[in-house]
PDB file of N, CA and C in Angstrom:
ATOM      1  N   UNK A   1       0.840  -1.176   0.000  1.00  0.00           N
ATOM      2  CA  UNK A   1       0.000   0.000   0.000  1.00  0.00           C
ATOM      3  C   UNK A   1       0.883   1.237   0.000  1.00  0.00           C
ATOM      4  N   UNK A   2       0.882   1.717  -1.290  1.00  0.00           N
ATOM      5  CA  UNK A   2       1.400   3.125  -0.946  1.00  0.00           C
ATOM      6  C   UNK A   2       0.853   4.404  -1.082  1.00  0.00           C
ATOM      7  N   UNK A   3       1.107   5.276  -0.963  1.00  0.00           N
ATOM      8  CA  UNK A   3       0.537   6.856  -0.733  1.00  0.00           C
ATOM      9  C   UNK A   3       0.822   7.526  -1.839  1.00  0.00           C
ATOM     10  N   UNK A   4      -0.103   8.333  -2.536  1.00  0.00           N
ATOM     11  CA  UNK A   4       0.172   8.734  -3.701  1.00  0.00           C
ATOM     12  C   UNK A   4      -0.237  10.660  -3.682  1.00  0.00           C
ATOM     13  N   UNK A   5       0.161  11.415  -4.047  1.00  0.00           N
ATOM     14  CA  UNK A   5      -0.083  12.707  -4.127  1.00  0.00           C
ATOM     15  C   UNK A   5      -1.324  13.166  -3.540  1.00  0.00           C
ATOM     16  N   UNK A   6      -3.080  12.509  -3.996  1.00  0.00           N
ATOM     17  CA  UNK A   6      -4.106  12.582  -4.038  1.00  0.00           C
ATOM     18  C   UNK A   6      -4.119  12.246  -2.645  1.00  0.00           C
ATOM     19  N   UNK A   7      -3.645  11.424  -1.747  1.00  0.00           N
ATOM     20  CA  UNK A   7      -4.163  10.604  -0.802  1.00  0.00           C
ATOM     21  C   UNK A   7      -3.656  11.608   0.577  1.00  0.00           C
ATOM     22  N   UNK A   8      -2.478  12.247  -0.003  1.00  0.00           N
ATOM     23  CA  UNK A   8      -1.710  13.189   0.902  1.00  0.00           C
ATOM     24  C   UNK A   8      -2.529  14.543   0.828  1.00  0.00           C
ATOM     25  N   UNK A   9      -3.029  14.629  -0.042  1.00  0.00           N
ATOM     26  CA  UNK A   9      -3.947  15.828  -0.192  1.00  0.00           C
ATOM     27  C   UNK A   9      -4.997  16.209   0.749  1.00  0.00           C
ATOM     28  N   UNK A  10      -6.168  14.896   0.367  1.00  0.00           N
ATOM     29  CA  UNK A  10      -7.253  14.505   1.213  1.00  0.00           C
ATOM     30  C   UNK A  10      -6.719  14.209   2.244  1.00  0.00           C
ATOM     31  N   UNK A  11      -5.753  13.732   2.710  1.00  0.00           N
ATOM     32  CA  UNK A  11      -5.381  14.043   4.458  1.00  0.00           C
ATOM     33  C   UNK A  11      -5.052  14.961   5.013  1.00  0.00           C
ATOM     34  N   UNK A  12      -4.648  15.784   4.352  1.00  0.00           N
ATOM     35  CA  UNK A  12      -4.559  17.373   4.372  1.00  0.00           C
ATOM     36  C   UNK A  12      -5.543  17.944   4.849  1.00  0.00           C
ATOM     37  N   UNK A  13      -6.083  17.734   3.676  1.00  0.00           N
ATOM     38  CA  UNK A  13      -8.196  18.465   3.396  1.00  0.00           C
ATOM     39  C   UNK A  13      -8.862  17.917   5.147  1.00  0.00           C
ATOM     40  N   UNK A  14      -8.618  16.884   5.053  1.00  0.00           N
ATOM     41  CA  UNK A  14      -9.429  16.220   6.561  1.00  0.00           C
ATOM     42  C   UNK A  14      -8.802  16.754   7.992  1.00  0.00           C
ATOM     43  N   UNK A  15      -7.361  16.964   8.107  1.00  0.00           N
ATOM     44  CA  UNK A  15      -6.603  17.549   9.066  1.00  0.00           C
ATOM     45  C   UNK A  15      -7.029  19.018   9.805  1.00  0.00           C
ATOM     46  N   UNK A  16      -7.185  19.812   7.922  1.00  0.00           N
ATOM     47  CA  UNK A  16      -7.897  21.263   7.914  1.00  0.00           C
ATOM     48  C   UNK A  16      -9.030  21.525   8.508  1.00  0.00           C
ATOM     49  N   UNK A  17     -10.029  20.368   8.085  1.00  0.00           N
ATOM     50  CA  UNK A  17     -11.448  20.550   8.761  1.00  0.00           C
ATOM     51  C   UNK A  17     -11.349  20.261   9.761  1.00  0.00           C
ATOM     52  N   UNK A  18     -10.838  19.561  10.512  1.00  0.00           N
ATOM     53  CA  UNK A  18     -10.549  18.946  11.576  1.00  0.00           C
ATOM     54  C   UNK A  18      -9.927  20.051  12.999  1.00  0.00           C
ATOM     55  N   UNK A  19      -9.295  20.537  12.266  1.00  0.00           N
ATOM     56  CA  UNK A  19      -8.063  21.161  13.022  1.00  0.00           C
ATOM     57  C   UNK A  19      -8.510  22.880  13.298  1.00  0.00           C
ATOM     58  N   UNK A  20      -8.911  23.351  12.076  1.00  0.00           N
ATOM     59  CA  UNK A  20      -8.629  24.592  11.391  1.00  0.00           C
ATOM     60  C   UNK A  20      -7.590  25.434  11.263  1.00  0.00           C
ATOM     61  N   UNK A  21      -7.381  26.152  10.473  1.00  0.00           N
ATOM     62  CA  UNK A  21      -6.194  26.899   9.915  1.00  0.00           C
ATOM     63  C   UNK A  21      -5.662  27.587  11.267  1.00  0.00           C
ATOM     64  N   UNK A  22      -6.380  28.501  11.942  1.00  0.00           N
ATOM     65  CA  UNK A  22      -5.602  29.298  12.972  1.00  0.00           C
ATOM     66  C   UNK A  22      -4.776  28.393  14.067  1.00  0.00           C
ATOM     67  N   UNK A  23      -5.555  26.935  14.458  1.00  0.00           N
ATOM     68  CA  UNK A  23      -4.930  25.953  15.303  1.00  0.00           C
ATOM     69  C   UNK A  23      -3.420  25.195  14.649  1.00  0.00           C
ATOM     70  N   UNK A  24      -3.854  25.214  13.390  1.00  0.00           N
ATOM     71  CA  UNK A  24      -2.386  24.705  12.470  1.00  0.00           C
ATOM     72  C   UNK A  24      -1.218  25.882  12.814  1.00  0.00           C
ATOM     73  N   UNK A  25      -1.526  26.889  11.883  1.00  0.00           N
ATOM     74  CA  UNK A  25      -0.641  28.364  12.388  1.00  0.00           C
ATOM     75  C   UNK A  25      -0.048  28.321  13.511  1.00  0.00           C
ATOM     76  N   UNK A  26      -0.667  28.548  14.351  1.00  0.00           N
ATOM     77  CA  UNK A  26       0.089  28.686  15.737  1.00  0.00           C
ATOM     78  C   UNK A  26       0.797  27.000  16.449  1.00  0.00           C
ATOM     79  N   UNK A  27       0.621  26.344  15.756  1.00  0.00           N
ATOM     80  CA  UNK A  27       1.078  24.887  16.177  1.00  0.00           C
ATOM     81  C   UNK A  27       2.327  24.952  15.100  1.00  0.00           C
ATOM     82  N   UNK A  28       2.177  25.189  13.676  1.00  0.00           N
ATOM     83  CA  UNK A  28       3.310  25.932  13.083  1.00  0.00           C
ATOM     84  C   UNK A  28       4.147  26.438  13.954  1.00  0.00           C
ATOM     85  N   UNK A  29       4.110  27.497  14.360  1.00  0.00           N
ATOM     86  CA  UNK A  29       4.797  28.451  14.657  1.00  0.00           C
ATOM     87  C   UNK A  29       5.300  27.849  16.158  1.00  0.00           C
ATOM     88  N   UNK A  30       5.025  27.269  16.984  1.00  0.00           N
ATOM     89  CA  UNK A  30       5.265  27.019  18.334  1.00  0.00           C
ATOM     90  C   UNK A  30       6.229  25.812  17.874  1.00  0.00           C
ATOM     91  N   UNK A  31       6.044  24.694  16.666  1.00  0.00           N
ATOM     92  CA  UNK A  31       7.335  23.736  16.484  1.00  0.00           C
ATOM     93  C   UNK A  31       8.111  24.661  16.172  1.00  0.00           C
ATOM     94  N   UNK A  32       8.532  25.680  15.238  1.00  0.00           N
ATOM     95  CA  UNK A  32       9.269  26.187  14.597  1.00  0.00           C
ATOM     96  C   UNK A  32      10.211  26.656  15.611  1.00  0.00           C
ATOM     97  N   UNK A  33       9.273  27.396  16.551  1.00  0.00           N
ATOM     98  CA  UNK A  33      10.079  28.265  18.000  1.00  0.00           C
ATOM     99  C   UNK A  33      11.027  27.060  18.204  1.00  0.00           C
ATOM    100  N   UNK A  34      10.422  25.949  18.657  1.00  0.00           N
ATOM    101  CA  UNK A  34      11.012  24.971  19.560  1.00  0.00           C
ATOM    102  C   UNK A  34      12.387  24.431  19.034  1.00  0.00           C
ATOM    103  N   UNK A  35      12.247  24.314  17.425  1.00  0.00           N
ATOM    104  CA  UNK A  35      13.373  23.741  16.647  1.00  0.00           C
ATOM    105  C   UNK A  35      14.516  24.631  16.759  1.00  0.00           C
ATOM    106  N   UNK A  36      14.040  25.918  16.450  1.00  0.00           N
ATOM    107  CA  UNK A  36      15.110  26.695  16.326  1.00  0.00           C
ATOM    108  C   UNK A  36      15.421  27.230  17.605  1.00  0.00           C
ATOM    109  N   UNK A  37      15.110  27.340  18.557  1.00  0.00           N
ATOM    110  CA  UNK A  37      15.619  26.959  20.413  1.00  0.00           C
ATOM    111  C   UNK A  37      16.660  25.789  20.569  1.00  0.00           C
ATOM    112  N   UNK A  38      15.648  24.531  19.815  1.00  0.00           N
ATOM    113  CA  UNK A  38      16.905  23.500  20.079  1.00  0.00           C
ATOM    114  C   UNK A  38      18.093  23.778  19.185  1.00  0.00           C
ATOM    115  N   UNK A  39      18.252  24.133  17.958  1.00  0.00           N
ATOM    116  CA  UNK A  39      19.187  24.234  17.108  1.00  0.00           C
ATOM    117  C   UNK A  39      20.377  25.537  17.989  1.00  0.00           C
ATOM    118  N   UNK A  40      20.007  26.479  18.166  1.00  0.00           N
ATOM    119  CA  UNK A  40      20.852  27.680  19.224  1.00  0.00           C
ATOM    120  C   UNK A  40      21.170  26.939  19.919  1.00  0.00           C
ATOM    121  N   UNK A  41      20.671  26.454  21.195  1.00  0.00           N
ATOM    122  CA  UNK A  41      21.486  25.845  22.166  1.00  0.00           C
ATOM    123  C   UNK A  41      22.415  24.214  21.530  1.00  0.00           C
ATOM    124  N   UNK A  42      22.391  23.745  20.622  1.00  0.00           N
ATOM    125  CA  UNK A  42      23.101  22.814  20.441  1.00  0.00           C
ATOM    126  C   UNK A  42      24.662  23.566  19.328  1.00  0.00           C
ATOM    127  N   UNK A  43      24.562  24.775  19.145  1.00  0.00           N
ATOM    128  CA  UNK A  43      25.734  25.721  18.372  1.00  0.00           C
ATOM    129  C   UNK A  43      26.397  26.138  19.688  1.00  0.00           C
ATOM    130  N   UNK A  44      25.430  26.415  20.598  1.00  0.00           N
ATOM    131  CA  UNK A  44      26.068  26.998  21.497  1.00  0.00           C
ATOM    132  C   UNK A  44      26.012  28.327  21.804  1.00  0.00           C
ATOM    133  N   UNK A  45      25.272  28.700  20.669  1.00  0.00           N
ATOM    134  CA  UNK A  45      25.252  30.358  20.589  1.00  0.00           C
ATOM    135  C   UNK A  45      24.391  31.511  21.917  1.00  0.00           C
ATOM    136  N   UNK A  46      23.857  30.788  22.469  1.00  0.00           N
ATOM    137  CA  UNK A  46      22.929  30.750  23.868  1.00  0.00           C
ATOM    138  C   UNK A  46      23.925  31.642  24.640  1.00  0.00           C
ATOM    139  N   UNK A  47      23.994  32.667  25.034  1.00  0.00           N
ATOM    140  CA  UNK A  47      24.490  33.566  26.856  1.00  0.00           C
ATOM    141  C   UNK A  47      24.279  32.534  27.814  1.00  0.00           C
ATOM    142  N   UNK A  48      25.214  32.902  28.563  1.00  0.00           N
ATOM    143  CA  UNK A  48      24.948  32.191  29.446  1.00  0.00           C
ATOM    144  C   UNK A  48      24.095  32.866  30.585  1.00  0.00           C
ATOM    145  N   UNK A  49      23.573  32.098  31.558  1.00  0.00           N
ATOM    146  CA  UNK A  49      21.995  32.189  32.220  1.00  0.00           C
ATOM    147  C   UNK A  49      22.406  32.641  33.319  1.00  0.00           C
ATOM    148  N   UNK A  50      23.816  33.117  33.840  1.00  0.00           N
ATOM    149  CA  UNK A  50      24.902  33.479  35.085  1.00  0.00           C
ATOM    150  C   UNK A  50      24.533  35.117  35.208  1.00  0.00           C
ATOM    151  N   UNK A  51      24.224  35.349  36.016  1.00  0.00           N
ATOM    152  CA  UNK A  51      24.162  37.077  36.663  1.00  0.00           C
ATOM    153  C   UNK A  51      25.672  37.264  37.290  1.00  0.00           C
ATOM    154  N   UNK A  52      26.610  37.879  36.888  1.00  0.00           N
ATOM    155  CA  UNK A  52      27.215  38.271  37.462  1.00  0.00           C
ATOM    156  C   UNK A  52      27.023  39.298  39.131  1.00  0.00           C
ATOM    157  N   UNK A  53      25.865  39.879  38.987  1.00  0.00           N
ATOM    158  CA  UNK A  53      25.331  40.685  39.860  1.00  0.00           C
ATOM    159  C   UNK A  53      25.513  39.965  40.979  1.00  0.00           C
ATOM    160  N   UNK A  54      24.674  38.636  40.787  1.00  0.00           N
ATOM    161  CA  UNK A  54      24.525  37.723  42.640  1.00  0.00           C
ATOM    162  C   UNK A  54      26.115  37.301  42.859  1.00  0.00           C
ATOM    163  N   UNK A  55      27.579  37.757  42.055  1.00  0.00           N
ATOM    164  CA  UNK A  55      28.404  37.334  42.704  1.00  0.00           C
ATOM    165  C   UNK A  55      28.720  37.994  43.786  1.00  0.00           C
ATOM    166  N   UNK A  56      28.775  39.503  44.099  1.00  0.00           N
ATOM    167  CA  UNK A  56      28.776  39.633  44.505  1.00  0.00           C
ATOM    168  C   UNK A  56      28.347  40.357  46.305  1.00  0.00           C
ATOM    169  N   UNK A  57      27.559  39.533  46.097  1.00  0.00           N
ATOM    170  CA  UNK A  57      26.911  39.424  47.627  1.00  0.00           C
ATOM    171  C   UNK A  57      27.651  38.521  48.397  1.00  0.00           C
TER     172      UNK A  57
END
């Protein structure tokens, strides 16, 4: 059984009704955050989370 263009479509189409566009969008957008969060912290490019301030107390 395989999956053909049409079949990916109509699961699409059913997801949409299902789901609706604004719930997709923002579920979009909240993986996207997450990926590119994980991708920064695995470069390394992240500050570090250290206050210098509380050293000295």
């Amino acid at each position: 059984m395989s999956f053909s263009i049409p079949h990916l479509l109509m699961f699409l189409a059913v997801v949409v009704l299902l789901f609706g566009t604004k719930k997709l969008r923002s579920l979009g957008e909240d993986v996207g955050s997450a990926i590119k969060g994980f991708k920064k912290e695995l470069s390394g490019d992240v500050e570090s989370k250290h206050d210098p301030k509380l050293d000295n107390k």
